[in-house]
N, C-alpha and C. Protein backbone atom coordinates (compact mmCIF):
# COMPACT_ATOMS: atom_id res chain seq x y z
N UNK A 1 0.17 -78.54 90.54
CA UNK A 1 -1.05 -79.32 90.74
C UNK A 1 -2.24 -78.38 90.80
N UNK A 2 -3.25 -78.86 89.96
CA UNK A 2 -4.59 -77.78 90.27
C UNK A 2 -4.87 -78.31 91.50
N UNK A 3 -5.56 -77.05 92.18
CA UNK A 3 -6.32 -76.92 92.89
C UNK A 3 -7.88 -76.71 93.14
N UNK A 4 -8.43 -77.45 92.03
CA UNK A 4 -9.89 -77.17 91.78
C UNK A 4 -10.17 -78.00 93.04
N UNK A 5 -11.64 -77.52 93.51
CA UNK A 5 -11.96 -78.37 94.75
C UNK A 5 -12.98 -79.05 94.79
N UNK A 6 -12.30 -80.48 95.41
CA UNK A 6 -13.15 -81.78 95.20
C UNK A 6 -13.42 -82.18 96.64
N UNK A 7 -14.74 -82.24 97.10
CA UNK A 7 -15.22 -82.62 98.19
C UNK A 7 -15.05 -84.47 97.79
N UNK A 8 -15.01 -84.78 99.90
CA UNK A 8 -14.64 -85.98 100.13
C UNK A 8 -15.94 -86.54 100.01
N UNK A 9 -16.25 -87.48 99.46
CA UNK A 9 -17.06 -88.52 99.28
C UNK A 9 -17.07 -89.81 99.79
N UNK A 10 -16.64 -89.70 100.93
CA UNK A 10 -16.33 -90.92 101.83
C UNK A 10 -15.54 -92.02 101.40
N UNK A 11 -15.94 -92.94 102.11
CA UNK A 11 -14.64 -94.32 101.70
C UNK A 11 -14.95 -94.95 100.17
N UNK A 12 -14.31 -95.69 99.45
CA UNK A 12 -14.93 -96.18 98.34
C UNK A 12 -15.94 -97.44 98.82
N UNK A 13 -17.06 -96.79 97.71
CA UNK A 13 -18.19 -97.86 98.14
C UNK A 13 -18.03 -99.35 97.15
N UNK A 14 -18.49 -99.95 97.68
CA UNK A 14 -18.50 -101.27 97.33
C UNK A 14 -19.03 -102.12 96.51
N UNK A 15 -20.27 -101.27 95.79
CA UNK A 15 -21.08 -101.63 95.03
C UNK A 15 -21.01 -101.99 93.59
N UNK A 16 -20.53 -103.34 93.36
CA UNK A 16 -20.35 -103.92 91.95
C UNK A 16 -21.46 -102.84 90.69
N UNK A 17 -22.79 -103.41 91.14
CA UNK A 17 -23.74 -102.88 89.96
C UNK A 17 -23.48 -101.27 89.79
N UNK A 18 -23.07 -100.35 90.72
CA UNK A 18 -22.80 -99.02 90.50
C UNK A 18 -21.37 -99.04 89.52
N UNK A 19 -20.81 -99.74 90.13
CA UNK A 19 -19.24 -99.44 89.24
C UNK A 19 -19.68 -100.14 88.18
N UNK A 20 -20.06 -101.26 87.68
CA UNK A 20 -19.79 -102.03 86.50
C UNK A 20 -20.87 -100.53 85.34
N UNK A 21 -21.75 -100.23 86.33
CA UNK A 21 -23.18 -99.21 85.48
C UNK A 21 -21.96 -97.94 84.81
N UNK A 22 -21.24 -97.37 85.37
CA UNK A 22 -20.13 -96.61 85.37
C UNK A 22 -19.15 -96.72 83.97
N UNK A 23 -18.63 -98.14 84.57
CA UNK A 23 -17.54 -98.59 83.00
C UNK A 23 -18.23 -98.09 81.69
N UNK A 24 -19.86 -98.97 81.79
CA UNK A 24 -20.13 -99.35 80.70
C UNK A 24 -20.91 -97.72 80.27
N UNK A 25 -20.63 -96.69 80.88
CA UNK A 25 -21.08 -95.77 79.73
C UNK A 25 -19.54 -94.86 79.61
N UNK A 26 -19.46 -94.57 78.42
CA UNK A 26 -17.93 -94.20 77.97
C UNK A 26 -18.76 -92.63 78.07
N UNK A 27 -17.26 -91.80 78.09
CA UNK A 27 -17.73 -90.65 78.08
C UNK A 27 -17.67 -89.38 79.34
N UNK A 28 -17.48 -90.21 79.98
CA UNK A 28 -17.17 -89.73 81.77
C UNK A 28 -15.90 -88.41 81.92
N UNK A 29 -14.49 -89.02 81.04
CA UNK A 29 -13.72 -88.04 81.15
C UNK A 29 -14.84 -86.64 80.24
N UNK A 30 -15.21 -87.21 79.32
CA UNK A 30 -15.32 -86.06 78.14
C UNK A 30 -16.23 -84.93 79.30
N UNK A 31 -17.00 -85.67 79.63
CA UNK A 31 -18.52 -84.93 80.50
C UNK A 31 -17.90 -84.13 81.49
N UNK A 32 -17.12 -84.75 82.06
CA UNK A 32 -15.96 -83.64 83.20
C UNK A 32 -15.97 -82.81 82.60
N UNK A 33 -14.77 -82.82 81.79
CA UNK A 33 -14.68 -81.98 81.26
C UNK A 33 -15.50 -80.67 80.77
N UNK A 34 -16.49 -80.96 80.47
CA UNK A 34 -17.84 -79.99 80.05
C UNK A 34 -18.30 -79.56 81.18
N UNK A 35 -18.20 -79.59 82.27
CA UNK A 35 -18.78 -79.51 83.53
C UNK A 35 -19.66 -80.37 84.04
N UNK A 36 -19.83 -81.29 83.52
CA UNK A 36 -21.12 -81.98 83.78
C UNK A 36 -21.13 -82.62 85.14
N UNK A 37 -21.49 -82.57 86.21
CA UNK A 37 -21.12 -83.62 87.94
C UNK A 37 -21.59 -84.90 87.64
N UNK A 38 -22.75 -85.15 86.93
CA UNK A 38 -22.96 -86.52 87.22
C UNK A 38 -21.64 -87.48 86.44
N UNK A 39 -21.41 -87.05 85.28
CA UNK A 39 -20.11 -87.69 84.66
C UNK A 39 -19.22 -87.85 85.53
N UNK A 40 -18.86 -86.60 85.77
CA UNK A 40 -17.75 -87.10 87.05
C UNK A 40 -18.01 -88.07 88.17
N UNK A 41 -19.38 -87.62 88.68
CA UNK A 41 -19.53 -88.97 89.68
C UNK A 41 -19.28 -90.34 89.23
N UNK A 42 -20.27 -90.54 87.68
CA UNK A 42 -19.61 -91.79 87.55
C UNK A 42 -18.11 -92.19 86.72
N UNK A 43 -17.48 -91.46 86.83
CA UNK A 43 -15.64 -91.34 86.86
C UNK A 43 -15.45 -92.34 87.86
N UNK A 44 -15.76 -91.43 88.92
CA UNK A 44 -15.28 -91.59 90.97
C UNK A 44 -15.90 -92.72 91.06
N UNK A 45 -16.98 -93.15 90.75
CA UNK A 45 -17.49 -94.34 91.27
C UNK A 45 -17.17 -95.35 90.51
N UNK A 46 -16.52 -95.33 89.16
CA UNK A 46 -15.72 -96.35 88.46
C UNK A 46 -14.70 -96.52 88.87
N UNK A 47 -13.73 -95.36 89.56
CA UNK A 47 -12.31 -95.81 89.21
C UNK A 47 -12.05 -95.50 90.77
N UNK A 48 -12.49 -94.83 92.10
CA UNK A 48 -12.41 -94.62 92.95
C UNK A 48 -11.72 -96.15 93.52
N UNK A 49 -12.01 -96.97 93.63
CA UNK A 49 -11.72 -98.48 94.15
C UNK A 49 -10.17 -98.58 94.27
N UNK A 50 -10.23 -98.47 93.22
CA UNK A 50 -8.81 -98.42 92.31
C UNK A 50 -7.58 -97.40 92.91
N UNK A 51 -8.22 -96.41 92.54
CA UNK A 51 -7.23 -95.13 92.95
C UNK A 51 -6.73 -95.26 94.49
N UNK A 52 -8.23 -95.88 95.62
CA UNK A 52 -7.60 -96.08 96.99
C UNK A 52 -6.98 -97.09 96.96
N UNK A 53 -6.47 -98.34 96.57
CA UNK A 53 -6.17 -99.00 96.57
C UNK A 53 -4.38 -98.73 95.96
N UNK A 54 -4.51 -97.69 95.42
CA UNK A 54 -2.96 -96.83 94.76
C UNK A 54 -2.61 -96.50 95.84
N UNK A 55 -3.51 -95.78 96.37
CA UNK A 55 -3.35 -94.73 97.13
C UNK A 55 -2.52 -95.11 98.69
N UNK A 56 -3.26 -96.56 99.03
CA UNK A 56 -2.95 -97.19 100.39
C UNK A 56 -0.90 -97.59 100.21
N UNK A 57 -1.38 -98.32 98.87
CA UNK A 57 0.08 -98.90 98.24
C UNK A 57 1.14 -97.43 98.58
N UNK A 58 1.04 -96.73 98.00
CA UNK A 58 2.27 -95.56 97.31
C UNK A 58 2.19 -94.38 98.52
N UNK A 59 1.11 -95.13 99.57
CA UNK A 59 1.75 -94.18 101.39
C UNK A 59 1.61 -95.56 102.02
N UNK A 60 2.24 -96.40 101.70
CA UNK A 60 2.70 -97.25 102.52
C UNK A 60 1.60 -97.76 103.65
N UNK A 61 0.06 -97.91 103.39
CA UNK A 61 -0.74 -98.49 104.40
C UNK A 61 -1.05 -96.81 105.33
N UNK A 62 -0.62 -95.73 105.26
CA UNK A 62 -1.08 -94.76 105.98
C UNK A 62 -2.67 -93.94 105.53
N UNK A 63 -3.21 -94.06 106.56
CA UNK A 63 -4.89 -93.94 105.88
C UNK A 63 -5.25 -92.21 105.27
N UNK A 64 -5.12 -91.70 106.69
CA UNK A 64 -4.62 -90.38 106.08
C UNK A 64 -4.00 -90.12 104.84
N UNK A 65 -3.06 -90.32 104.55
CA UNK A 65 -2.21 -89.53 103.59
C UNK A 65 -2.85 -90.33 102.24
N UNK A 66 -3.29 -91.36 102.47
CA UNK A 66 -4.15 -92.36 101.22
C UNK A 66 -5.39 -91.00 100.50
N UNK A 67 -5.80 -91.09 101.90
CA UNK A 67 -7.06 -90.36 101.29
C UNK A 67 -6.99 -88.55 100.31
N UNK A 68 -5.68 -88.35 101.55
CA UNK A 68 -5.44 -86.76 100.70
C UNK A 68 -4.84 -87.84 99.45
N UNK A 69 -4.39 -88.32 99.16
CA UNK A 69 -3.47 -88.82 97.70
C UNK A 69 -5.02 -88.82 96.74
N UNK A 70 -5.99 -89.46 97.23
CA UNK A 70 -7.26 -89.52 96.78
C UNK A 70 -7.80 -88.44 96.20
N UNK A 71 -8.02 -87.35 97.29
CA UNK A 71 -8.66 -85.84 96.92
C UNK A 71 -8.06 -85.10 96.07
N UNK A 72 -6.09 -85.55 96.11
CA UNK A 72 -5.61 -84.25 94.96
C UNK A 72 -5.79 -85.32 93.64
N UNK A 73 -5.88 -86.52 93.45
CA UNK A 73 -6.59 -87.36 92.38
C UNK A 73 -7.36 -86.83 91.28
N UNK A 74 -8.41 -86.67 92.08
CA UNK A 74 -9.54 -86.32 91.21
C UNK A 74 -10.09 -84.51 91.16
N UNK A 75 -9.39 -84.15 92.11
CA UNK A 75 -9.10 -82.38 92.07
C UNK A 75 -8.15 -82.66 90.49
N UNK A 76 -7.19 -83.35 90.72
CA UNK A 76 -6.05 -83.12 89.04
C UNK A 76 -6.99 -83.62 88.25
N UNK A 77 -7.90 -84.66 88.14
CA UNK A 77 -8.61 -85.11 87.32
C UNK A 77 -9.29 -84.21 86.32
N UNK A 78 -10.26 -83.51 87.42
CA UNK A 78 -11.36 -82.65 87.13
C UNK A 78 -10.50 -81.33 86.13
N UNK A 79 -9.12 -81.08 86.42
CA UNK A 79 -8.48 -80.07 86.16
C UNK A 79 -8.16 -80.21 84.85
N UNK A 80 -7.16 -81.71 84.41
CA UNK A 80 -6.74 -82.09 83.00
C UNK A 80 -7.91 -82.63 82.44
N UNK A 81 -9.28 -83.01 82.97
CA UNK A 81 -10.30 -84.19 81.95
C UNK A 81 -10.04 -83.40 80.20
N UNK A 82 -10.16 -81.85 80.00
CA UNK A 82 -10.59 -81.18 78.88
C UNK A 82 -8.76 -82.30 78.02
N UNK A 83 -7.80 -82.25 79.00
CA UNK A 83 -6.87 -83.06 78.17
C UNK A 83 -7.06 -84.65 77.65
N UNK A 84 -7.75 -85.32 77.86
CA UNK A 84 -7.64 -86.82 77.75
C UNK A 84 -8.23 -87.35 76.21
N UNK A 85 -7.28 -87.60 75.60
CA UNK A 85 -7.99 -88.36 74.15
C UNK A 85 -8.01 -90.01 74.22
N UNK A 86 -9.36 -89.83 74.08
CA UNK A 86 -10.02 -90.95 74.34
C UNK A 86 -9.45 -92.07 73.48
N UNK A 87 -8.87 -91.90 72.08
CA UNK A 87 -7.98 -92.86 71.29
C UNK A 87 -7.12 -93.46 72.00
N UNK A 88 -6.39 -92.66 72.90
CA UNK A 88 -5.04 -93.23 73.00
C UNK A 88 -5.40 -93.70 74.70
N UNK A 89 -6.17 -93.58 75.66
CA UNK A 89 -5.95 -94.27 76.78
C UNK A 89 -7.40 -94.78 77.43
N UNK A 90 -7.33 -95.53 78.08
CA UNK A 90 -9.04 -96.11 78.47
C UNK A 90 -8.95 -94.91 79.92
N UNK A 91 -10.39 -94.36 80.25
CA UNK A 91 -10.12 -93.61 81.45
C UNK A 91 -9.94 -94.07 82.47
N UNK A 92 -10.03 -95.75 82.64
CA UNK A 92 -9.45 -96.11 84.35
C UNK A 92 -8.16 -95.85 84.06
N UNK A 93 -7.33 -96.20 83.25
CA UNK A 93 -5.59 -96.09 83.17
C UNK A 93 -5.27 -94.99 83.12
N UNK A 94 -6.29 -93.51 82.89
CA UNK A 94 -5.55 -92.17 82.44
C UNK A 94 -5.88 -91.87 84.09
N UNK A 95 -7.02 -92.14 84.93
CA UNK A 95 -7.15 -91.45 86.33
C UNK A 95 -5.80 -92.23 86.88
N UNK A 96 -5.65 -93.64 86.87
CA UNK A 96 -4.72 -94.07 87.96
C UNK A 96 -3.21 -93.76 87.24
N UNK A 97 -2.99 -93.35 85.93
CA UNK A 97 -1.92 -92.57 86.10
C UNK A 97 -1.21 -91.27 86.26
N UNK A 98 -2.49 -90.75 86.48
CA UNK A 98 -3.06 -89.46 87.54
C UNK A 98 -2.34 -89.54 88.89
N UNK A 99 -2.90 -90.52 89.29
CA UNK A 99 -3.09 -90.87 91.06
C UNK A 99 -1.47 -91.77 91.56
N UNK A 100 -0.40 -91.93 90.15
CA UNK A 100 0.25 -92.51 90.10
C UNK A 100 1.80 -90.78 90.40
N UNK A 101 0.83 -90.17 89.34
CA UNK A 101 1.80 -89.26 89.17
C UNK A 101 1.79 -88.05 90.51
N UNK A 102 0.23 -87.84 91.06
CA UNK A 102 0.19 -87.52 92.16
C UNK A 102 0.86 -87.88 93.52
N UNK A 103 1.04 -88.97 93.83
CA UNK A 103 1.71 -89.69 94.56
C UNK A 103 3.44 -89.39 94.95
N UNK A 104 3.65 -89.51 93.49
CA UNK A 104 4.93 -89.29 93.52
C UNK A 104 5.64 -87.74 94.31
N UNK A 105 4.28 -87.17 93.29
CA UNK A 105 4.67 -85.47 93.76
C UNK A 105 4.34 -85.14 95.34
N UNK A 106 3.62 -86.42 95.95
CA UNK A 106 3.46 -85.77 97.33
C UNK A 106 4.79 -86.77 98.05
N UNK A 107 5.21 -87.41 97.23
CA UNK A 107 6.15 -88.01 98.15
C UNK A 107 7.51 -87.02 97.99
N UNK A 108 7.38 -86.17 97.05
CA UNK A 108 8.71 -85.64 97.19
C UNK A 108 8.88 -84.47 98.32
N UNK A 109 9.89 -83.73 98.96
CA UNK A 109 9.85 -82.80 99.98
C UNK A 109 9.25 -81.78 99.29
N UNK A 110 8.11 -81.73 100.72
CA UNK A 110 7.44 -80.29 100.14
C UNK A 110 5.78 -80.51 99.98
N UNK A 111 6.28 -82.23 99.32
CA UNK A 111 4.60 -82.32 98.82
C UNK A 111 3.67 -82.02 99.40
N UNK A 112 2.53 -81.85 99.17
CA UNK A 112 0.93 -82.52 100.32
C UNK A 112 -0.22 -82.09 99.22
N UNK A 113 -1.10 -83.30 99.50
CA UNK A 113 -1.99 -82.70 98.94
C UNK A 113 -2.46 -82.11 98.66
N UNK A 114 -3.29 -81.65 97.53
CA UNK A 114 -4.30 -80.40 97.56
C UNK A 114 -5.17 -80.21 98.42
C-alpha cells in the first residue's frame, strides 16, 4: 500500500451542489495524477460520501477504523491516479474499488491503515 500522505478532511460533507459540481467535471483522476490538489479535492468531494459509507459497511459500523479505511483510500488513490484509464472505468467505481480493495487488506492480520 502507498503511503503518500493524505491529511484528514473531516467527516464527509453533505453538500449536494459541491458533489454534483464535482461529477460533472471529468478529469479529476487524470489531474491527481499531474499533481494538481484542486482535482483531487474534487475526487474527495465526489466520491468521499461513498467511500465512508464502504468504509462504515466493511468495519462493521466501527467509526475509527471507517475513517483510517478512508485515509489509506485516497493515500492509494493519490498513489495509482497516474494508473486509471478513463475508457475502461468511471472514477467513482475505480476509487470505491480502491476503498473495496483497501478494506480487505486491513481486514487481513497485520493490516492497518496507512
Amino acid at each position: 500500500m502507498c503511503d503518500d500522505d493524505v491529511g484528514h478532511r473531516g467527516a464527509p460533507r453533505r453538500s449536494p451542489g459541491r458533489r454534483r459540481a464535482a461529477e460533472d467535471r471529468p478529469g479529476c483522476v487524470e489531474g491527481t495524477a499531474r499533481g494538481r490538489r484542486a482535482a483531487f479535492e474534487d475526487l474527495y468531494d465526489a466520491t468521499v460520501e461513498d467511500v465512508h459509507h464502504l468504509a462504515l459497511l466493511m468495519s462493521r459500523g466501527d467509526v475509527g477504523r471507517a475513517q483510517g479505511l478512508v485515509r489509506a483510500t485516497y493515500a492509494e488513490v493519490r498513489c495509482r491516479a497516474a494508473s486509471f484509464k478513463p475508457g475502461e472505468h468511471r472514477e467513482r467505481t475505480w476509487v470505491l474499488a480502491i476503498a473495496s480493495e483497501v478494506g480487505r487488506d486491513l481486514g487481513r492480520p497485520g493490516g492497518r491503515p496507512a
